[in-house]
Structure formats: C-alpha cells, structure tokens
PDB file of N, CA and C in Angstrom:
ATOM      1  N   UNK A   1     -44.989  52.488 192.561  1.00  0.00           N
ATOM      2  CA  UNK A   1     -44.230  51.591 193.394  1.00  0.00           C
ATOM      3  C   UNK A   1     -43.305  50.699 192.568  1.00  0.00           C
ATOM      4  N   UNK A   2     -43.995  50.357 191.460  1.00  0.00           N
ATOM      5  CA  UNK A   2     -42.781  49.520 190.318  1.00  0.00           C
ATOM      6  C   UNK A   2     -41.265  50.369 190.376  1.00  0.00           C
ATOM      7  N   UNK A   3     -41.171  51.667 190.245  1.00  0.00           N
ATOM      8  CA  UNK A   3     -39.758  52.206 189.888  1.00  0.00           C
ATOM      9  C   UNK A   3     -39.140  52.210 191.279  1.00  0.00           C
ATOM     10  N   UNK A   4     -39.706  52.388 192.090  1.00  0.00           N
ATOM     11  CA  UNK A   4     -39.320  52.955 193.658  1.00  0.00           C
ATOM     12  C   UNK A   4     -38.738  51.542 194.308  1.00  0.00           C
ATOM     13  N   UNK A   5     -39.246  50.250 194.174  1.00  0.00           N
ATOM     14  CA  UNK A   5     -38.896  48.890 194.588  1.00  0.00           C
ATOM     15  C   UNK A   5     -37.864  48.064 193.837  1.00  0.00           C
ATOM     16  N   UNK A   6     -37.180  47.523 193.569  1.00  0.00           N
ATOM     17  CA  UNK A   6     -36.382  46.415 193.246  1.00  0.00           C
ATOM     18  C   UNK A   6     -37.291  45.091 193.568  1.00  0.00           C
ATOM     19  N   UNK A   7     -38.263  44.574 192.691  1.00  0.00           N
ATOM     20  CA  UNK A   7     -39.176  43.556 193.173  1.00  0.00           C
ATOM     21  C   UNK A   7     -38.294  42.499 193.130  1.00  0.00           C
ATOM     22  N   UNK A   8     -37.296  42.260 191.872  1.00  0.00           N
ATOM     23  CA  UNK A   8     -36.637  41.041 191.639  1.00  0.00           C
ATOM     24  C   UNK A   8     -35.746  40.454 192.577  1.00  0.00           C
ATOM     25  N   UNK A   9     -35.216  42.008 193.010  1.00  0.00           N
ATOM     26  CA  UNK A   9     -33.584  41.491 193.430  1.00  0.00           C
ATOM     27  C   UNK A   9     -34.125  41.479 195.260  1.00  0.00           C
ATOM     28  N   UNK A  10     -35.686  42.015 195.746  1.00  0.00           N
ATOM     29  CA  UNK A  10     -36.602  41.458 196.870  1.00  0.00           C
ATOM     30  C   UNK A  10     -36.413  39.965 196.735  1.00  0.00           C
ATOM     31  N   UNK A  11     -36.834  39.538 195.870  1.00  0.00           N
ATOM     32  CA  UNK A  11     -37.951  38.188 195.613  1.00  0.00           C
ATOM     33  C   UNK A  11     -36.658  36.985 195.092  1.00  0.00           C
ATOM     34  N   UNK A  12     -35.472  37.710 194.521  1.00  0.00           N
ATOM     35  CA  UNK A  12     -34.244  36.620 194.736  1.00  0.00           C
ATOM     36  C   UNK A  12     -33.334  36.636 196.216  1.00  0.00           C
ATOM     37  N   UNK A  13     -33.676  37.759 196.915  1.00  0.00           N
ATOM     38  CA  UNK A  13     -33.053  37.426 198.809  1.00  0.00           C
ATOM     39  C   UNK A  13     -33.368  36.860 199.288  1.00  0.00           C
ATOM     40  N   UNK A  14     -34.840  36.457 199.285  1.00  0.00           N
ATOM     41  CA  UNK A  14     -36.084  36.083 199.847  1.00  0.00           C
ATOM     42  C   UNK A  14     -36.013  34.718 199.657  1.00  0.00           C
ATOM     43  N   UNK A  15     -36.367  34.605 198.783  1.00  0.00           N
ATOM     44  CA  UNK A  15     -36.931  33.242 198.190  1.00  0.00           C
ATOM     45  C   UNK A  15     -35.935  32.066 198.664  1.00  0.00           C
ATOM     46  N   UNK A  16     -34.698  31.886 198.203  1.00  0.00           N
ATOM     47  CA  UNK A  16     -34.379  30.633 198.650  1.00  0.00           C
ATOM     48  C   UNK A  16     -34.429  30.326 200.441  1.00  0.00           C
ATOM     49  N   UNK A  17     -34.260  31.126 201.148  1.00  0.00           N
ATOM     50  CA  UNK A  17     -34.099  31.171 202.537  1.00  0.00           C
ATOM     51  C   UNK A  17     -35.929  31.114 203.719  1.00  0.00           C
ATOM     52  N   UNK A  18     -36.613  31.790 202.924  1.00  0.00           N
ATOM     53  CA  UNK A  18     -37.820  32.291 203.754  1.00  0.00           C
ATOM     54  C   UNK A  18     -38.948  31.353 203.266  1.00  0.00           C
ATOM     55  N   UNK A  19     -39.196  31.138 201.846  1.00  0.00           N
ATOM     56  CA  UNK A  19     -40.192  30.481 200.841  1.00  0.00           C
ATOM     57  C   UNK A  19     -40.144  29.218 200.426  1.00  0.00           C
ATOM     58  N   UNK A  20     -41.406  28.889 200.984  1.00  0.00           N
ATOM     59  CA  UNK A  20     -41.465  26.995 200.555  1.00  0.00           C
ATOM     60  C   UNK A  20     -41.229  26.714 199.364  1.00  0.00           C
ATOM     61  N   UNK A  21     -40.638  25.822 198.915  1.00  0.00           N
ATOM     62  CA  UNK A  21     -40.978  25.207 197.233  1.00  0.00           C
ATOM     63  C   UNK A  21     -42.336  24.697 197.232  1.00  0.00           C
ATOM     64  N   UNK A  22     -42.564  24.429 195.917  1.00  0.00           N
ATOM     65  CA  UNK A  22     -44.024  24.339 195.248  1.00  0.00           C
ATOM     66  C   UNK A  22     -43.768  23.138 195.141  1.00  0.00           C
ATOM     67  N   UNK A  23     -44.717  22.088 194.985  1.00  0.00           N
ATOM     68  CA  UNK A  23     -44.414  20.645 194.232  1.00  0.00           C
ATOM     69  C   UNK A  23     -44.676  19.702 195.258  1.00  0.00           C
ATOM     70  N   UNK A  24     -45.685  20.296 196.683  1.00  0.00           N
ATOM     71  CA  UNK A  24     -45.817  19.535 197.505  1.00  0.00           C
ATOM     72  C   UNK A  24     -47.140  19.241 197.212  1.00  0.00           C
ATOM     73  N   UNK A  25     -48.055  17.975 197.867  1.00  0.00           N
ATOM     74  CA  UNK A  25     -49.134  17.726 197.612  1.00  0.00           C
ATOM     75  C   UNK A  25     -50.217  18.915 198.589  1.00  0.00           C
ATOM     76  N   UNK A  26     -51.127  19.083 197.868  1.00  0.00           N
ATOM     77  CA  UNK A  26     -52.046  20.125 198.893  1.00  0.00           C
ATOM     78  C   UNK A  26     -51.819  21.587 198.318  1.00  0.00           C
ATOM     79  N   UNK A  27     -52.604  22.380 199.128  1.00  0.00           N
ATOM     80  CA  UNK A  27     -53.008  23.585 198.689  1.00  0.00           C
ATOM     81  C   UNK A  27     -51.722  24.209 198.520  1.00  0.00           C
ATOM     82  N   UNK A  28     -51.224  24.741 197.147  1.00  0.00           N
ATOM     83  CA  UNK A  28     -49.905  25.123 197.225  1.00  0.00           C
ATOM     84  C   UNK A  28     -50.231  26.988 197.500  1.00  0.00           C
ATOM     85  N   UNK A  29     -48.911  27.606 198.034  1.00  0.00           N
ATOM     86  CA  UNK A  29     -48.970  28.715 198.652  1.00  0.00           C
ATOM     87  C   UNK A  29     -48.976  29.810 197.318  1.00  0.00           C
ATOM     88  N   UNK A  30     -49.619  30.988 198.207  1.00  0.00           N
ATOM     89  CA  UNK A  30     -49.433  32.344 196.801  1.00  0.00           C
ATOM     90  C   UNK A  30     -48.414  32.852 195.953  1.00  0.00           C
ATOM     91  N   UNK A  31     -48.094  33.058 195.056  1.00  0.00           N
ATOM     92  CA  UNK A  31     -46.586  33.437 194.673  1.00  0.00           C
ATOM     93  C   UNK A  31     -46.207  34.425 195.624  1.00  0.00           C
ATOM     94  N   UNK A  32     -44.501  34.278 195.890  1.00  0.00           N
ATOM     95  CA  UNK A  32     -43.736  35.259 196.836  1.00  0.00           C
ATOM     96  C   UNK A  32     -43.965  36.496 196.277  1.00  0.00           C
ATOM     97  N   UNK A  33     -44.098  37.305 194.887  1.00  0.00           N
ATOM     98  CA  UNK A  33     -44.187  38.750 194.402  1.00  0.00           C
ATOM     99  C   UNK A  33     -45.138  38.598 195.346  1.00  0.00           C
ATOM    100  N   UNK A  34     -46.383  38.377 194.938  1.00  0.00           N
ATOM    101  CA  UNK A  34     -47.679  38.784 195.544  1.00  0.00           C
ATOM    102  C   UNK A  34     -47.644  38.844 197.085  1.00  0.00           C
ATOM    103  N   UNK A  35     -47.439  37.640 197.680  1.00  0.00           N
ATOM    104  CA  UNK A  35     -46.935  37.831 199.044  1.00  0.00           C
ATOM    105  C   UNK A  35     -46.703  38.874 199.811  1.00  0.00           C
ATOM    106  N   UNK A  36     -45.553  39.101 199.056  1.00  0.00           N
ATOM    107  CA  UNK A  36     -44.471  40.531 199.414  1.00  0.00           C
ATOM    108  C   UNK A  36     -45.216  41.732 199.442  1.00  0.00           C
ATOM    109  N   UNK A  37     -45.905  41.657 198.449  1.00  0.00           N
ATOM    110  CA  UNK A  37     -46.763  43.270 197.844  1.00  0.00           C
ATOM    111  C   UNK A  37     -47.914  42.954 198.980  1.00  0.00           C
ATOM    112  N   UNK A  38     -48.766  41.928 199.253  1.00  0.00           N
ATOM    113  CA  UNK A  38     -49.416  42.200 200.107  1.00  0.00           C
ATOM    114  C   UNK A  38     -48.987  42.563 201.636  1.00  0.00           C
ATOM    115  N   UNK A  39     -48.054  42.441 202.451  1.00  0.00           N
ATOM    116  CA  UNK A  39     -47.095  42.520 203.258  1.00  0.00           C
ATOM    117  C   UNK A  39     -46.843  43.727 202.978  1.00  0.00           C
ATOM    118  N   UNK A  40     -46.129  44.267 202.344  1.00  0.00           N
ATOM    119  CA  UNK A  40     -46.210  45.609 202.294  1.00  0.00           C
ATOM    120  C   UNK A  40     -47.154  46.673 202.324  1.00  0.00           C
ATOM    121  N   UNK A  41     -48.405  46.177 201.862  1.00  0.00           N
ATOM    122  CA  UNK A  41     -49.184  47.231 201.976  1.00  0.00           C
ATOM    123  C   UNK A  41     -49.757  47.080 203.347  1.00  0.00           C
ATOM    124  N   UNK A  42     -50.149  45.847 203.976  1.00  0.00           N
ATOM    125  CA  UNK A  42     -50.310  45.850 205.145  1.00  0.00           C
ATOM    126  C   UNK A  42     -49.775  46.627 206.480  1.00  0.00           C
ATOM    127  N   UNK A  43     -47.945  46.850 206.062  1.00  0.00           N
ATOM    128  CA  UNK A  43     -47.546  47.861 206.720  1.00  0.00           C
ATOM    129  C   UNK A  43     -47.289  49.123 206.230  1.00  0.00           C
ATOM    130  N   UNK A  44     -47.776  49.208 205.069  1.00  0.00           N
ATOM    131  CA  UNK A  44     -48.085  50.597 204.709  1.00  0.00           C
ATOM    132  C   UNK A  44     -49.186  51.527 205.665  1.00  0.00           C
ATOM    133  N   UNK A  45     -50.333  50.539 205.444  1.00  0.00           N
ATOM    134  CA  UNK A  45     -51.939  51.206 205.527  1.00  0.00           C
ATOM    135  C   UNK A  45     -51.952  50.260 207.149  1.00  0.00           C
ATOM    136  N   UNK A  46     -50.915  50.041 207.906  1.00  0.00           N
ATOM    137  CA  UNK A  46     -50.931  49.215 209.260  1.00  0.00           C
ATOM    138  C   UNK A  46     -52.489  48.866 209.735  1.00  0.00           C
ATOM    139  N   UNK A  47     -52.578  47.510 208.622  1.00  0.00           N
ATOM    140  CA  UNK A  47     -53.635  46.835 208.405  1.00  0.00           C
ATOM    141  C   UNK A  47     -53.279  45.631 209.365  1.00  0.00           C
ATOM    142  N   UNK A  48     -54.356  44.911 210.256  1.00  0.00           N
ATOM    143  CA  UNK A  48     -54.313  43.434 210.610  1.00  0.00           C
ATOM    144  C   UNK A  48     -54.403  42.651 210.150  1.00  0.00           C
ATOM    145  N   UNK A  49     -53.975  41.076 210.048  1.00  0.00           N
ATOM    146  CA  UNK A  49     -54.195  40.152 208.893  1.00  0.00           C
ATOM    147  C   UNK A  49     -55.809  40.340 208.787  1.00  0.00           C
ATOM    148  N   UNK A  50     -56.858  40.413 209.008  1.00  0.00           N
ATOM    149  CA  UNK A  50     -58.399  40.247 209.063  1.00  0.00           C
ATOM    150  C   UNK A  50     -58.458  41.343 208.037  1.00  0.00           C
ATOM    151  N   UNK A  51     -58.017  42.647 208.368  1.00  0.00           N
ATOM    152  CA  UNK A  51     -58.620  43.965 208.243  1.00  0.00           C
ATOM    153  C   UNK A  51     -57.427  43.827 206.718  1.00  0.00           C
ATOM    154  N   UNK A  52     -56.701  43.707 206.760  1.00  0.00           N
ATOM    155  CA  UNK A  52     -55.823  43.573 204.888  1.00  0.00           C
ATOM    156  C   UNK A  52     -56.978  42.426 203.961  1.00  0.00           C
ATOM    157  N   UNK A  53     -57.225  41.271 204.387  1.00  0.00           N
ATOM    158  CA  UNK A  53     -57.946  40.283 203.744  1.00  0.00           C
ATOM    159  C   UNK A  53     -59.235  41.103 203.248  1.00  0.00           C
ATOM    160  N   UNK A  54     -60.464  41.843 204.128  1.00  0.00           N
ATOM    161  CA  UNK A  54     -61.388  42.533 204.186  1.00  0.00           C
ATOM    162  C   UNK A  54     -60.951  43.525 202.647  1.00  0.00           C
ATOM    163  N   UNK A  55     -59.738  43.978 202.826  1.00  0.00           N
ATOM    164  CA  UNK A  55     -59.293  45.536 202.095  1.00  0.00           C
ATOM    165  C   UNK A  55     -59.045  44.665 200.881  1.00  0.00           C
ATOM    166  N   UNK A  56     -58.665  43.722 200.316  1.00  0.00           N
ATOM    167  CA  UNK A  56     -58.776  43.243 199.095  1.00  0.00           C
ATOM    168  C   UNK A  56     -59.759  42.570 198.770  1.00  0.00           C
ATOM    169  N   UNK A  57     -60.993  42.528 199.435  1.00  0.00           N
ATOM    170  CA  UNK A  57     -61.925  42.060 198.583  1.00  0.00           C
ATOM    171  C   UNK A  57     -63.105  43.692 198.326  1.00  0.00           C
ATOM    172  N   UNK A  58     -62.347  44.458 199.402  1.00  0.00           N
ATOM    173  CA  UNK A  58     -63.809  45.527 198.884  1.00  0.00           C
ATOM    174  C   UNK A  58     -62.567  46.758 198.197  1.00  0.00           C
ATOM    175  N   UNK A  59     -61.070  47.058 198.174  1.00  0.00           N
ATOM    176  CA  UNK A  59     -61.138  48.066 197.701  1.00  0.00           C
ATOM    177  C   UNK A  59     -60.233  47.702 196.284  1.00  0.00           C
ATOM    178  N   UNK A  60     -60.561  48.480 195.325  1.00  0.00           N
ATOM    179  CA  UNK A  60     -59.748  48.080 193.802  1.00  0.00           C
ATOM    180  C   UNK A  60     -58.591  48.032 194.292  1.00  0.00           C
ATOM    181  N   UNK A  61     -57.968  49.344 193.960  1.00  0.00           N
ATOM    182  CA  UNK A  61     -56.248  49.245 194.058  1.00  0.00           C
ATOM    183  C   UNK A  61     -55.147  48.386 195.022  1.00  0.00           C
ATOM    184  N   UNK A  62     -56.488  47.779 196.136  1.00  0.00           N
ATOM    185  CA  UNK A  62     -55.773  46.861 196.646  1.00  0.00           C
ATOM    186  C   UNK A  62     -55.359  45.412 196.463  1.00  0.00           C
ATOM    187  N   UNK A  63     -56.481  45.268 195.330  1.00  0.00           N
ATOM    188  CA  UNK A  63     -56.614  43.934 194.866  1.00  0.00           C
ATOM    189  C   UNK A  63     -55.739  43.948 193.754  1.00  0.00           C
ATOM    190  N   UNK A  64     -55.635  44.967 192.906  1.00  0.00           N
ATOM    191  CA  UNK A  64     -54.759  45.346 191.600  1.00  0.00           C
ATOM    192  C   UNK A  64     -53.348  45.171 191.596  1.00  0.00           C
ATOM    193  N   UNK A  65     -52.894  46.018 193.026  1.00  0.00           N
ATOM    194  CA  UNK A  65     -51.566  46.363 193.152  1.00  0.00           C
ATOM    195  C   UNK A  65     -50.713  44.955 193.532  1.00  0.00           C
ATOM    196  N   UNK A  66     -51.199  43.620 193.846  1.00  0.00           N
ATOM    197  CA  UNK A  66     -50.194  42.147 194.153  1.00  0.00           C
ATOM    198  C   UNK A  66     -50.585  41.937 192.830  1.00  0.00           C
ATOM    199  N   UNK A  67     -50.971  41.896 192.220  1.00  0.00           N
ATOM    200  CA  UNK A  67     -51.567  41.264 190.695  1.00  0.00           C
ATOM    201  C   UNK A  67     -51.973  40.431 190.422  1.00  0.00           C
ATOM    202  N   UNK A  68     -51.972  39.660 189.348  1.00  0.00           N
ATOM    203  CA  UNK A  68     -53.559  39.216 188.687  1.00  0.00           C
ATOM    204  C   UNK A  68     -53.748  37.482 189.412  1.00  0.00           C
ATOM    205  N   UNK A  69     -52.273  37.384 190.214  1.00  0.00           N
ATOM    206  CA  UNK A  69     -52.561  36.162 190.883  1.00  0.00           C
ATOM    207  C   UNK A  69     -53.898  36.240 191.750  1.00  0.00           C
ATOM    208  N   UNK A  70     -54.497  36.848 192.218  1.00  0.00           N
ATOM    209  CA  UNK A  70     -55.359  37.048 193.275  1.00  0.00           C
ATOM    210  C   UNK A  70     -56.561  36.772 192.476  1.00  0.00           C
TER     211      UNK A  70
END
C-alpha cells in the first residue's frame, strides 16, 4: 500500500481544511497518517466503527499497517 498511495500529498489536502490543530488542552487527537490508514481499511474490509476498533486489537496487520502510533 506504501507505493500504490501518495500518503503525503493525502495528508497535505487534508490536513489544513478537515484536521484539528494540536496544542489544545485535553486529550489530543491521533495523528492524521494514522487516521487516514485506519479509515481506509475500514472501507476496505467495510468494517463498523466497533467492529474496526475490535480488528486492531485482535488482528496483527491491522494494528501494524497505521503504525507505531497505536
């Protein structure tokens, strides 16, 4: 999926328009890569938010593939 995606030039469309800034008090949010990658696989494997959350704590490659933020 690294060669097949443009993560950067995703995550610079994205970001100023869709994504909170960081630097607020309180639980700050996941990085946008990771975000994204989870979102995607969700509509890859047309997972529900419950049933994607479930899939990264029991299967590897799902937890692997947003990276090591998780």
């Amino acid at each position: 999926m690294e060669a097949l995606i443009p993560w950067a030039t995703s995550e610079a469309e994205i970001a100023p328009q869709h994504y909170p800034c960081s630097g607020r008090r309180g639980k700050q949010p996941i990085g946008l890569a990771t975000q994204l990658r989870i979102d995607l696989m969700q509509q890859w494997f047309n997972l529900s938010d419950p049933m994607m959350e479930d899939a990264l704590y029991e299967i590897e490659f799902m937890r692997r593939f947003p990276g090591p933020e998780l």
